[in-house]
N, C-alpha and C. Protein backbone atom coordinates (compact mmCIF):
# COMPACT_ATOMS: atom_id res chain seq x y z
N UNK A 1 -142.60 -141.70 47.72
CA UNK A 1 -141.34 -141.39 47.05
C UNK A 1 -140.20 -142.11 47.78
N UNK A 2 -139.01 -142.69 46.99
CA UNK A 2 -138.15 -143.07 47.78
C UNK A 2 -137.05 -142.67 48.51
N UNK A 3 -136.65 -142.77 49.60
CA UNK A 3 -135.96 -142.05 50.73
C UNK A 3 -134.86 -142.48 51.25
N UNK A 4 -134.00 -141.98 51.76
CA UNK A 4 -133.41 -142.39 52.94
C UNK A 4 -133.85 -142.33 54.08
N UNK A 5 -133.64 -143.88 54.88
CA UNK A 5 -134.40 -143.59 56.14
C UNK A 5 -133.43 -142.89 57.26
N UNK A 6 -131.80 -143.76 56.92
CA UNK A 6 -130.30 -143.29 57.60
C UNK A 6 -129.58 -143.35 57.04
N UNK A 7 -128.48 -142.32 57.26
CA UNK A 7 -127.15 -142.09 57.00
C UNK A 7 -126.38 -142.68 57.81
N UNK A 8 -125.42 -143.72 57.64
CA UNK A 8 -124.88 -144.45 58.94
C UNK A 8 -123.54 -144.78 58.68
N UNK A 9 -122.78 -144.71 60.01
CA UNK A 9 -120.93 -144.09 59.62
C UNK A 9 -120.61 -145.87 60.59
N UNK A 10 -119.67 -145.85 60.81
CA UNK A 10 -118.68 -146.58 61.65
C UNK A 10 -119.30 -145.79 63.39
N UNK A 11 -119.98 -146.60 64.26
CA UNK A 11 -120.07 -146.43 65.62
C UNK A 11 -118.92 -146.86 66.17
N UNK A 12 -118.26 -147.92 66.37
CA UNK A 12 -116.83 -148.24 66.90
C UNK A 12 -116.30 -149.43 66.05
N UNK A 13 -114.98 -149.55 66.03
CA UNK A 13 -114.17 -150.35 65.50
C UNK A 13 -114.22 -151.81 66.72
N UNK A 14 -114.32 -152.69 66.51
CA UNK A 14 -114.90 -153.95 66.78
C UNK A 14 -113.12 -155.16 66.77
N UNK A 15 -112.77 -156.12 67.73
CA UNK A 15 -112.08 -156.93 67.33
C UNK A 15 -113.23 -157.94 66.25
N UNK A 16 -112.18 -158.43 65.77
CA UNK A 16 -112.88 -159.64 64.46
C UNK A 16 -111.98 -160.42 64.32
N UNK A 17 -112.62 -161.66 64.82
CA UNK A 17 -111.12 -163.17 64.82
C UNK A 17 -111.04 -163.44 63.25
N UNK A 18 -111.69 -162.92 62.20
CA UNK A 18 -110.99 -163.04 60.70
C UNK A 18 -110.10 -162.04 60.03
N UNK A 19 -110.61 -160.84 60.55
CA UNK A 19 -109.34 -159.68 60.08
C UNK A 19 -109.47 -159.24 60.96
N UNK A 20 -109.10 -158.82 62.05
CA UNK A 20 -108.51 -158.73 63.31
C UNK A 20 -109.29 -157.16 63.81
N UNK A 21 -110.05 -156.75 62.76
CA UNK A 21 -110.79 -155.58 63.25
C UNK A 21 -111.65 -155.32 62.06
N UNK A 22 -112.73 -154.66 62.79
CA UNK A 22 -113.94 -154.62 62.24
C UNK A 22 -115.05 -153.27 62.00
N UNK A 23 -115.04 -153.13 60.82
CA UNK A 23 -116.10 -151.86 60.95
C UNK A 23 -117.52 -151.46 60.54
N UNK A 24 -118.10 -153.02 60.62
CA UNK A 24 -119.15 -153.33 60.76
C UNK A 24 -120.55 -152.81 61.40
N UNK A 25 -120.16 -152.12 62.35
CA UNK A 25 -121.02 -151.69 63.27
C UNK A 25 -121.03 -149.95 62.92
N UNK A 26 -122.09 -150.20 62.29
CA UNK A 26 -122.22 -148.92 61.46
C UNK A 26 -123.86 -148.51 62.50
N UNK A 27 -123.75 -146.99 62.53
CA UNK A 27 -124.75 -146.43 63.11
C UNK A 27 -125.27 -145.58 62.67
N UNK A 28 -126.49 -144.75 62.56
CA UNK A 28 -127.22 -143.54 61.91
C UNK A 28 -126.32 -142.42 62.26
N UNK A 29 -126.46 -141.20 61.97
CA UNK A 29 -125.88 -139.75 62.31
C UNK A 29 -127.25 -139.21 61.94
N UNK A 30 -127.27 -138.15 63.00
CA UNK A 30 -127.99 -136.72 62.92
C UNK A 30 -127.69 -135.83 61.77
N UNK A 31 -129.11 -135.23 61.45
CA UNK A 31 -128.44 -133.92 60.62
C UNK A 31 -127.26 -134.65 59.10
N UNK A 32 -126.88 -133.75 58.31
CA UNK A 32 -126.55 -134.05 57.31
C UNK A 32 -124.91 -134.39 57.13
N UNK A 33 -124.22 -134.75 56.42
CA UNK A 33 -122.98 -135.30 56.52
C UNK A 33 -122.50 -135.27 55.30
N UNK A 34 -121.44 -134.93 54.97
CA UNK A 34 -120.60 -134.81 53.35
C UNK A 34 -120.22 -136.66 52.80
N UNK A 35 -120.61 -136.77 51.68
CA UNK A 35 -120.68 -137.98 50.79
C UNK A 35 -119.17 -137.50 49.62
N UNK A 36 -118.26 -138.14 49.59
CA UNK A 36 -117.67 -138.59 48.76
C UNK A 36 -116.94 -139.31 47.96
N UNK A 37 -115.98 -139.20 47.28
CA UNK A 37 -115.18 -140.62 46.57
C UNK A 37 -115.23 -141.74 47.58
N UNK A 38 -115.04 -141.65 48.33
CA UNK A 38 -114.80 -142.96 49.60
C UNK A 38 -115.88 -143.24 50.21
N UNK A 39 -116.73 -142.52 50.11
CA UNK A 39 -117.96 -142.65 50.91
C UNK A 39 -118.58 -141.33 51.80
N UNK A 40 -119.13 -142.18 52.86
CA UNK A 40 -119.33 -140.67 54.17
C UNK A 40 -118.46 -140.48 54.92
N UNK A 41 -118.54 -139.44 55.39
CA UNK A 41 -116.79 -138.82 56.23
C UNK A 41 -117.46 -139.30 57.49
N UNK A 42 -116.71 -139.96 57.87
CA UNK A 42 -116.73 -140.24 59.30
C UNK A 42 -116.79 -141.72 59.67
N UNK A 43 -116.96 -142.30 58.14
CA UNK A 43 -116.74 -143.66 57.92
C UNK A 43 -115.78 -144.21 58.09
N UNK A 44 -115.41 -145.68 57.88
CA UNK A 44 -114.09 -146.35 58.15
C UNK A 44 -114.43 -147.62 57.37
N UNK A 45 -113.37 -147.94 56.39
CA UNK A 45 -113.31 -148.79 55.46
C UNK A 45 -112.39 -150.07 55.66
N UNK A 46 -111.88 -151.09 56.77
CA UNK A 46 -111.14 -151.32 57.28
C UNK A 46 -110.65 -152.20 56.09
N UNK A 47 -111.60 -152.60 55.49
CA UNK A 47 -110.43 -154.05 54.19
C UNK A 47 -111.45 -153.48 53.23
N UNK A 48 -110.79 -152.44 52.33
CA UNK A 48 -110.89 -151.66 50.92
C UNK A 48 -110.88 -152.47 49.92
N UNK A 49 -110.31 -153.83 50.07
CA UNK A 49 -110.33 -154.81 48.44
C UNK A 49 -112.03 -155.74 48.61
N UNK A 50 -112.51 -155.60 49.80
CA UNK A 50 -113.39 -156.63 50.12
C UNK A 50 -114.73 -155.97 50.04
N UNK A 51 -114.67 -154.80 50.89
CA UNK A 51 -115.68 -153.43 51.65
C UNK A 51 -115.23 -152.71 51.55
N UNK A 52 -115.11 -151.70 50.52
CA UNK A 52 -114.65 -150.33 50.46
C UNK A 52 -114.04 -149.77 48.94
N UNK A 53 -113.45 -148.97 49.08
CA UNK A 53 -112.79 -148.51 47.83
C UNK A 53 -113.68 -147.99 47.02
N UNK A 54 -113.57 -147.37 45.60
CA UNK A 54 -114.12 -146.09 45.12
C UNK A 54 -115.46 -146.78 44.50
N UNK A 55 -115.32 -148.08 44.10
CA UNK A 55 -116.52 -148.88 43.29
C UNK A 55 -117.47 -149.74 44.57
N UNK A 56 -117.25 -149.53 45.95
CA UNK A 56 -117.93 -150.18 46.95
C UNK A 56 -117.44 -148.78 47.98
N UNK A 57 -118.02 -147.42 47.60
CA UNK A 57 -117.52 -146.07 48.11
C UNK A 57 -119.21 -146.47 49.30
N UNK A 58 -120.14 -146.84 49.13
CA UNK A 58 -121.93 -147.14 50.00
C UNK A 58 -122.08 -147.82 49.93
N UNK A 59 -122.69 -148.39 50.45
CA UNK A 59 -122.97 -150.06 50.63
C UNK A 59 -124.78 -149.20 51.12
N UNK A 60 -126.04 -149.63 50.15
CA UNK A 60 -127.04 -149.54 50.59
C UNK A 60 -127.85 -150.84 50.79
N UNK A 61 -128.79 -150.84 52.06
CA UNK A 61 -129.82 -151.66 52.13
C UNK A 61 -131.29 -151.36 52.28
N UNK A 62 -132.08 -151.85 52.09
CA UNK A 62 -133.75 -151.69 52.12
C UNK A 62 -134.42 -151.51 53.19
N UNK A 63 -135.25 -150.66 54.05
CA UNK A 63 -136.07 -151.19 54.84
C UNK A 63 -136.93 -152.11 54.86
N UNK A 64 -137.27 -152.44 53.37
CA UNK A 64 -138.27 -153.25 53.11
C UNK A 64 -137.09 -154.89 53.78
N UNK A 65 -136.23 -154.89 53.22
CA UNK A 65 -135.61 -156.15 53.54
C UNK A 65 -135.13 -156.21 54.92
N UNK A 66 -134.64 -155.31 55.69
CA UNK A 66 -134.41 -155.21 57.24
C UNK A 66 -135.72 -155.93 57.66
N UNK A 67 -136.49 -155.61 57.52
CA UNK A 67 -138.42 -155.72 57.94
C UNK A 67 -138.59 -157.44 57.85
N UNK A 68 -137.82 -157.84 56.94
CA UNK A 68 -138.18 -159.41 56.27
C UNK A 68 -137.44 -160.40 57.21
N UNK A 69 -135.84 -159.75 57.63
CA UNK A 69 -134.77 -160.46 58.64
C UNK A 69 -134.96 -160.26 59.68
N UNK A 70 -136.03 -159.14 60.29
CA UNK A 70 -136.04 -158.81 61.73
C UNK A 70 -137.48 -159.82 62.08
N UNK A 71 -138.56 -160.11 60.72
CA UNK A 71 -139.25 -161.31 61.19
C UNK A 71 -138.78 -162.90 61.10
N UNK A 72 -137.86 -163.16 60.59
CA UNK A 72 -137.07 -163.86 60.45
C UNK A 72 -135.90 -164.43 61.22
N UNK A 73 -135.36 -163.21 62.09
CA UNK A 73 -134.81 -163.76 62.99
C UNK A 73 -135.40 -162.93 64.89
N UNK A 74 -136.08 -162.69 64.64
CA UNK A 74 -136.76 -162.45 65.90
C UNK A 74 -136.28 -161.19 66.53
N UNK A 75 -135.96 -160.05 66.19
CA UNK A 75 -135.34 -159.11 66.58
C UNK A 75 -135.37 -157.70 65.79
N UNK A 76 -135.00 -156.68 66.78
CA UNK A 76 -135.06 -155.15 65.74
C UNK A 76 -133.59 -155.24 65.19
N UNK A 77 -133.67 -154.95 63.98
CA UNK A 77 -132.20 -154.21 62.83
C UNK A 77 -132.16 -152.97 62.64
N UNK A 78 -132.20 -152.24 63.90
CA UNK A 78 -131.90 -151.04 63.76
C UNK A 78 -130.96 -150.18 62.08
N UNK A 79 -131.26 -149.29 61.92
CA UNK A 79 -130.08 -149.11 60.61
C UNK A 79 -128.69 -149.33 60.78
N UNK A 80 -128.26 -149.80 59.96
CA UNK A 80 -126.73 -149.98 60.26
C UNK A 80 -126.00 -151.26 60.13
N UNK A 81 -126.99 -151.97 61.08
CA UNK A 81 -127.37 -153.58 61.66
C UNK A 81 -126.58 -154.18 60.45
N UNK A 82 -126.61 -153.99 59.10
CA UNK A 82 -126.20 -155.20 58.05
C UNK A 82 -124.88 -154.51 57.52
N UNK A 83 -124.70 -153.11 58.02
CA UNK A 83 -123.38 -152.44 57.74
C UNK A 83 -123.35 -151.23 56.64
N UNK A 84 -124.62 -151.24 56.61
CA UNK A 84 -124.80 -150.46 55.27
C UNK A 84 -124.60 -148.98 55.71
N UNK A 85 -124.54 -148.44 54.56
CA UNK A 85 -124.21 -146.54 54.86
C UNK A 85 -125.47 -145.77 54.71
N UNK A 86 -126.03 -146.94 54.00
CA UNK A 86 -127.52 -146.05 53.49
C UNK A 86 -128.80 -147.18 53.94
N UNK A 87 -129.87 -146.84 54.79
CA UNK A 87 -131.03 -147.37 54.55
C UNK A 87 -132.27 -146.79 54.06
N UNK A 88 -132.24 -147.40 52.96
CA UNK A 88 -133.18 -146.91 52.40
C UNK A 88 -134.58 -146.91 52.47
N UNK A 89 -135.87 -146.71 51.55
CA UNK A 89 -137.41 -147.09 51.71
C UNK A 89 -137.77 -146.61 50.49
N UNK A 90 -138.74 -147.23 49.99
CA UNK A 90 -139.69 -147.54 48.63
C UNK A 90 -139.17 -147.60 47.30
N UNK A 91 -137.65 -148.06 47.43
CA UNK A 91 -136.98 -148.65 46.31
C UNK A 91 -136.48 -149.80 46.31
N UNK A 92 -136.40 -150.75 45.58
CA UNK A 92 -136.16 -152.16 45.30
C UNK A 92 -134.76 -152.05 44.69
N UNK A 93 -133.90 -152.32 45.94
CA UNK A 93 -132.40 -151.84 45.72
C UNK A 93 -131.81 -153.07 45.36
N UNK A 94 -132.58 -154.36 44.87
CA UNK A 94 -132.09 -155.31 44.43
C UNK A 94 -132.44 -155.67 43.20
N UNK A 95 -133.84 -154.93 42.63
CA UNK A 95 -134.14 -154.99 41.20
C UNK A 95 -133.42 -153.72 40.46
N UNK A 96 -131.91 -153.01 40.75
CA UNK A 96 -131.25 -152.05 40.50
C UNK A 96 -130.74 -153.01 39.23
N UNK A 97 -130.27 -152.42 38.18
CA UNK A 97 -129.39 -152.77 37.00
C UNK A 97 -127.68 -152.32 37.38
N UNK A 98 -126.87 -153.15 36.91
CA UNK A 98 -125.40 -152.59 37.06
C UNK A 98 -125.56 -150.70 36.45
N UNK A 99 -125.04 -150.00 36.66
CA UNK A 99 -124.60 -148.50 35.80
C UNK A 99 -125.94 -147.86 36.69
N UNK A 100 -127.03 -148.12 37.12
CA UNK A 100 -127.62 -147.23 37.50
C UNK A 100 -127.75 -146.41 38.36
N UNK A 101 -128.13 -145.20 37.81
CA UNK A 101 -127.37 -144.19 38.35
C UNK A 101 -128.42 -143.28 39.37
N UNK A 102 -128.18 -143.10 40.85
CA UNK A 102 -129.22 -142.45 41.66
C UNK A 102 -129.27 -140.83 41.90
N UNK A 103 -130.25 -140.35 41.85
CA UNK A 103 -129.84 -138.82 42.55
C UNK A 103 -130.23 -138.70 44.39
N UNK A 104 -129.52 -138.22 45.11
CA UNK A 104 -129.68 -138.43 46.39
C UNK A 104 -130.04 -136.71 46.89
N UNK A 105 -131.15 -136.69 47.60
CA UNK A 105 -130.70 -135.52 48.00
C UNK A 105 -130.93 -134.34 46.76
N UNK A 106 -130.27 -133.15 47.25
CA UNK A 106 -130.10 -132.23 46.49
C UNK A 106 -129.07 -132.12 45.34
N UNK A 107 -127.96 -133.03 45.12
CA UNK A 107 -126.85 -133.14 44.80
C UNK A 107 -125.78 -134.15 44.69
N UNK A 108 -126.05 -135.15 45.39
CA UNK A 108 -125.39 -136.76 45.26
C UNK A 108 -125.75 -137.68 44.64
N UNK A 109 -125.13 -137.65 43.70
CA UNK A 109 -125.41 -138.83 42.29
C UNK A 109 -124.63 -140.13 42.66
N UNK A 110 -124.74 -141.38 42.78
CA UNK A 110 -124.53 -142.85 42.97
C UNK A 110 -124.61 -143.60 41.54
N UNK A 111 -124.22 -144.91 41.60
CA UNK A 111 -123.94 -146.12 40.81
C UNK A 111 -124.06 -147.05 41.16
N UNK A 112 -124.51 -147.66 41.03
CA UNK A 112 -124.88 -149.03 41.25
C UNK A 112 -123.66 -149.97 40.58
N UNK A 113 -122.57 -150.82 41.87
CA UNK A 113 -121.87 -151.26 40.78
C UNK A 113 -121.66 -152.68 41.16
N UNK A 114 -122.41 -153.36 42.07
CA UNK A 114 -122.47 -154.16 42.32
C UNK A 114 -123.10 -154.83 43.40
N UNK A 115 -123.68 -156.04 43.80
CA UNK A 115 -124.09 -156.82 44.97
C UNK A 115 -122.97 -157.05 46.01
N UNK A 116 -123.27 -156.64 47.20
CA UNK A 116 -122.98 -157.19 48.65
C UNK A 116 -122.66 -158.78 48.45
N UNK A 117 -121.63 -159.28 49.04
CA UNK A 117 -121.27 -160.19 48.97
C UNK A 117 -120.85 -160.34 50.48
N UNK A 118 -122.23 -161.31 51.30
CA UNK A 118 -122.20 -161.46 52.31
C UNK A 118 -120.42 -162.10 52.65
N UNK A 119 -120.17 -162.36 54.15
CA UNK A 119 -118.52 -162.57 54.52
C UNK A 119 -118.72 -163.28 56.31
N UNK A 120 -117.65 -163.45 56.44
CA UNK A 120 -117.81 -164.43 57.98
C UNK A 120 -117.85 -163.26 58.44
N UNK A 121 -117.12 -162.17 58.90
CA UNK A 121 -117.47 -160.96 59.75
C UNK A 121 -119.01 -160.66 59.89
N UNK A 122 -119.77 -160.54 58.74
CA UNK A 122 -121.11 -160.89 58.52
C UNK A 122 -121.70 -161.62 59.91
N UNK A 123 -120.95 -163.17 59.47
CA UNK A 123 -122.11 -164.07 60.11
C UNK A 123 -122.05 -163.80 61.43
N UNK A 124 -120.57 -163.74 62.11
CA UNK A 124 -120.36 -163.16 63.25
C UNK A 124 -120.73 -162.02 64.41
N UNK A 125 -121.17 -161.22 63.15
CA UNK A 125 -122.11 -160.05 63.66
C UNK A 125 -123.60 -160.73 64.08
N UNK A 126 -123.66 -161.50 63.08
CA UNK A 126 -125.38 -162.01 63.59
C UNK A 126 -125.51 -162.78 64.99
N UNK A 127 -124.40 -163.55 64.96
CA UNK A 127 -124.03 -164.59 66.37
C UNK A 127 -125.19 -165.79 66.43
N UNK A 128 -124.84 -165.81 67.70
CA UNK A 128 -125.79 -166.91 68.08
C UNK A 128 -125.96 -168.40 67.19
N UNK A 129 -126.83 -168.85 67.47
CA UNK A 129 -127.18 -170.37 66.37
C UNK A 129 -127.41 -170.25 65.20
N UNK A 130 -127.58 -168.59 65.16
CA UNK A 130 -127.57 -168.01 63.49
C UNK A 130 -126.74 -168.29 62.77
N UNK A 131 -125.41 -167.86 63.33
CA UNK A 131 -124.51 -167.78 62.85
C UNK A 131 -123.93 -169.06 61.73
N UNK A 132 -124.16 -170.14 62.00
CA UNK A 132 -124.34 -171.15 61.20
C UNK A 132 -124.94 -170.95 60.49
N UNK A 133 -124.21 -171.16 59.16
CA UNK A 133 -124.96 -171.32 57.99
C UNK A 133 -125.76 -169.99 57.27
N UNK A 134 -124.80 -168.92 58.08
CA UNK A 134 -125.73 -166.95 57.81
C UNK A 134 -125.56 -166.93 56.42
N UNK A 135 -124.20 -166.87 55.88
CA UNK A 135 -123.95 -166.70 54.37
C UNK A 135 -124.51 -166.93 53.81
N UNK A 136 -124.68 -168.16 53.69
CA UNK A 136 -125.48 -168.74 52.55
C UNK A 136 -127.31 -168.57 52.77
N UNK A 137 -127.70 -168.45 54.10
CA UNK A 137 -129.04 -168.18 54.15
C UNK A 137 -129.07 -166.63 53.52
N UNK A 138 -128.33 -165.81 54.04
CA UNK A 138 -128.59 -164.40 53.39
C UNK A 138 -128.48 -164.55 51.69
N UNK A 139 -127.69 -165.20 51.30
CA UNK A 139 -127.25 -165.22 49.99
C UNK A 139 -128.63 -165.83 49.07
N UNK A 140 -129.04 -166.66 49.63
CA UNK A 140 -129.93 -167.62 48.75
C UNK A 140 -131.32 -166.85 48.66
N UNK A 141 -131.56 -165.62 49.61
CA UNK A 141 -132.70 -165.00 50.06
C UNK A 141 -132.81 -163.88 49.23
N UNK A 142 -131.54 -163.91 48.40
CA UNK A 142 -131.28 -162.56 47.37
C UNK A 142 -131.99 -161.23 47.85
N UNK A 143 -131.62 -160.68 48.94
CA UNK A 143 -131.58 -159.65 49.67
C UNK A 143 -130.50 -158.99 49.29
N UNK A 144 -129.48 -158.87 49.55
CA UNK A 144 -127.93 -158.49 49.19
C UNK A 144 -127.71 -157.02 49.81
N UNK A 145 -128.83 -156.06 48.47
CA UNK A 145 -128.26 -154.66 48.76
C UNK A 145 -127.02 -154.72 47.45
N UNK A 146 -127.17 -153.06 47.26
CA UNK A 146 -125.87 -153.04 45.67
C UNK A 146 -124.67 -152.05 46.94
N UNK A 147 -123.70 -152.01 46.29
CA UNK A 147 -122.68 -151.23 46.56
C UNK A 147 -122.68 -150.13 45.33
N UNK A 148 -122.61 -148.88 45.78
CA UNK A 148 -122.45 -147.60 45.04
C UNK A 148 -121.16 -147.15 45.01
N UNK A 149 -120.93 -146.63 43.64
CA UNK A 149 -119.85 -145.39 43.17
C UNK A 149 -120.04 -144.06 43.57
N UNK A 150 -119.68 -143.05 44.23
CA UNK A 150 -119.90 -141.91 44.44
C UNK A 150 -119.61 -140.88 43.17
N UNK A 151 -120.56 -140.76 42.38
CA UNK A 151 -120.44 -140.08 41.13
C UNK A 151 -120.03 -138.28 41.56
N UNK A 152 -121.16 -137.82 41.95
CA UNK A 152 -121.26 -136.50 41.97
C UNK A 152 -121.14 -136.48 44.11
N UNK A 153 -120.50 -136.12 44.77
CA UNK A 153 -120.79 -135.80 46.07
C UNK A 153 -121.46 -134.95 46.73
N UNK A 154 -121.33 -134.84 48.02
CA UNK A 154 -122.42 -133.74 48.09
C UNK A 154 -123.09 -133.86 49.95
N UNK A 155 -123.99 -133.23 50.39
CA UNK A 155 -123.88 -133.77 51.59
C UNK A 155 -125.69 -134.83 51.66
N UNK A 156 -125.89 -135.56 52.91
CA UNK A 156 -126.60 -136.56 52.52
C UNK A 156 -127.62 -136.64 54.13
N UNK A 157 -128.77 -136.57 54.49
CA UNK A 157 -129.31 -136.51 55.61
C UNK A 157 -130.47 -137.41 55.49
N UNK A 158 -130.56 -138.20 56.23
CA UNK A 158 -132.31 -138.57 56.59
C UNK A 158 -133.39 -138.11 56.11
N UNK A 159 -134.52 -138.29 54.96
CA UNK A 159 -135.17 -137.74 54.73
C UNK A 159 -134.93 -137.50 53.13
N UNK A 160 -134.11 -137.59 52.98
CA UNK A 160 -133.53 -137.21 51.41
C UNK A 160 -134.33 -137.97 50.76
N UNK A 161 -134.64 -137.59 49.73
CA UNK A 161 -135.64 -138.44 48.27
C UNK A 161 -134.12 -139.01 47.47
N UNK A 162 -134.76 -140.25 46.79
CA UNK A 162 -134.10 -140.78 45.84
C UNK A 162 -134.69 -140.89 44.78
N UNK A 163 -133.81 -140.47 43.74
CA UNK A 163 -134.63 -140.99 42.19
C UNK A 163 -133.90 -141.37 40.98
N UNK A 164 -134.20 -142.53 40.51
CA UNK A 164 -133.40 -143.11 39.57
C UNK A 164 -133.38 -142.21 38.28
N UNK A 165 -132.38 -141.72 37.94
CA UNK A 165 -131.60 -140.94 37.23
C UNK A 165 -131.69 -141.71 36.20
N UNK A 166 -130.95 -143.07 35.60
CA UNK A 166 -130.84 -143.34 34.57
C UNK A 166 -130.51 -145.01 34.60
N UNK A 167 -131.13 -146.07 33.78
CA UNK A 167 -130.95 -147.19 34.08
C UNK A 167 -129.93 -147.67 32.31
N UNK A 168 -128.61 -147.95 32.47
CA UNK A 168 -128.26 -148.40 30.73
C UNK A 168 -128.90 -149.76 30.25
N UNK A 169 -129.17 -149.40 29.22
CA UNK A 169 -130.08 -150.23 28.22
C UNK A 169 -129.20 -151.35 28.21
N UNK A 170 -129.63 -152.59 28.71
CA UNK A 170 -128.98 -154.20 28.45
C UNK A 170 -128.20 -154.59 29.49
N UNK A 171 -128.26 -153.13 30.48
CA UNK A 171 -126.98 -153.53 31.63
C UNK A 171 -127.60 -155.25 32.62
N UNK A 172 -126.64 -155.44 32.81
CA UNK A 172 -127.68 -157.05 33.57
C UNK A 172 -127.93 -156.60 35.37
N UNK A 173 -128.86 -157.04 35.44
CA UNK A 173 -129.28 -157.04 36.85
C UNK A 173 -128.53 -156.82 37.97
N UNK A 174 -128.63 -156.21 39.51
CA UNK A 174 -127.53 -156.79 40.23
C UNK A 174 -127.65 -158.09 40.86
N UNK A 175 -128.48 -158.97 40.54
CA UNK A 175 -128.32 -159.89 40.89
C UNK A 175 -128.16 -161.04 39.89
N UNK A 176 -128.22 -160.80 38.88
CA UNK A 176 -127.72 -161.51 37.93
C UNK A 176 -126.52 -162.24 38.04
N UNK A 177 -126.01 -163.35 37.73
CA UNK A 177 -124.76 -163.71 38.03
C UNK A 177 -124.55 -163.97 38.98
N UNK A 178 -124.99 -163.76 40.11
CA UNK A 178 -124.65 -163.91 41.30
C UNK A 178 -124.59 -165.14 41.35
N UNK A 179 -123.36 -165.74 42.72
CA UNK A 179 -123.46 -167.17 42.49
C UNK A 179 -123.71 -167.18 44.24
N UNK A 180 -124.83 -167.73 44.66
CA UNK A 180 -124.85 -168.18 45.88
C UNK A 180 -123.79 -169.09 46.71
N UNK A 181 -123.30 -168.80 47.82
CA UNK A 181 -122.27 -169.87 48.09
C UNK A 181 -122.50 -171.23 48.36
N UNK A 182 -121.38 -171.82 48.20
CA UNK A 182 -121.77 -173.30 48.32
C UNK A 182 -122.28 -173.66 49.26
C-alpha cells in the first residue's frame, strides 16, 4: 500500500547566493504534525511565487526516485534531501494527472497541481562537480515530484497510507508539457 515514508519541515534556514536565504534543507519530524493551507506547521516557505503558496502548499517526492539519484550520484538522500515535505513509497508520483486528488492519513486530502520545477538553489544544494549542469540532468530524468494543494487538512505522520481518491477524466499528466531546460 502506498505510504509516507516522512514528514519533513525546514531543519535550518541556509544563506543562498541567489535569494539570499534558503529553506531547502528540509528534515523528517517525529510523531505527527498538523497539514494545512500552507502546508506543515513548522515549515518555511521562503520565495512563495517560486516554492510555496496555496497551489505549491507540499512539494512530494518518491522513494522509489531518491533510490535512482542516490545510485546515481554516489550517496544517501536521506528524506528531505530534494526539499520535499513528503516522501513517499509505492506510488508513482510522477504518473499523477493534474486535479488528482490524494487521501493522506486519516483525514488529509491533497491535489496534485503541478511538477517541481527544478532551480539553482537546487543545484547548489547538490554541490560539488554535480552541480554543473543539475537542472537540466534532473529535468531530463523526469523525476520531478508534483506539488500539492492542501484540500482538506488534518494532521500527517510517518506511516500514513495514501490513496488516490480521484483522478479527472482528460486531465493531462504532470508531466505533460513540461519543457525541460535548455
Amino acid at each position: 500500500m502506498p505510504h509516507l515514508v516522512a514528514v519533513c519541515v525546514v531543519h535550518q534556514l541556509r544563506p543562498d547566493s541567489g535569494n539570499g536565504v534558503t529553506a531547502i534543507d528540509k528534515r523528517p519530524v517525529s510523531g505527527q504534525v498538523r497539514v494545512g493551507p500552507y502546508g506543515v506547521r513548522g515549515d518555511v516557505q521562503v520565495d512563495r511565487k517560486h516554492h510555496g503558496g496555496l497551489d505549491k502548499a507540499l512539494y512530494a517526492y518518491a522513494a522509489e526516485d531518491a533510490e535512482y539519484w542516490e545510485a546515481e550520484l554516489a550517496r544517501e538522500l536521506a528524506p528531505g534531501w530534494f526539499g520535499e515535505n513528503l516522501r513517499t513509497e509505492g506510488i508513482d508520483v510522477n504518473a499523477a494527472v493534474i486535479g488528482e486528488r490524494w487521501a493522506i492519513g486519516d483525514r488529509v486530502v491533497v491535489e496534485v497541481t503541478m511538477p517541481r520545477t527544478p532551480c539553482q538553489t537546487f543545484a547548489r544544494r547538490v554541490g560539488g562537480a554535480e552541480q554543473r549542469g543539475w537542472v537540466k540532468r534532473f529535468s531530463n530524468e523526469r523525476r520531478l515530484g508534483p506539488y500539492l494543494r492542501v484540500v482538506r487538512g488534518g494532521f500527517l505522520r510517518a506511516g500514513d497510507e495514501i490513496d488516490v481518491l480521484s483522478r479527472p477524466d482528460g486531465a493531462a499528466g504532470l508531466l505533460d508539457g513540461y519543457r525541460d531546460p535548455e
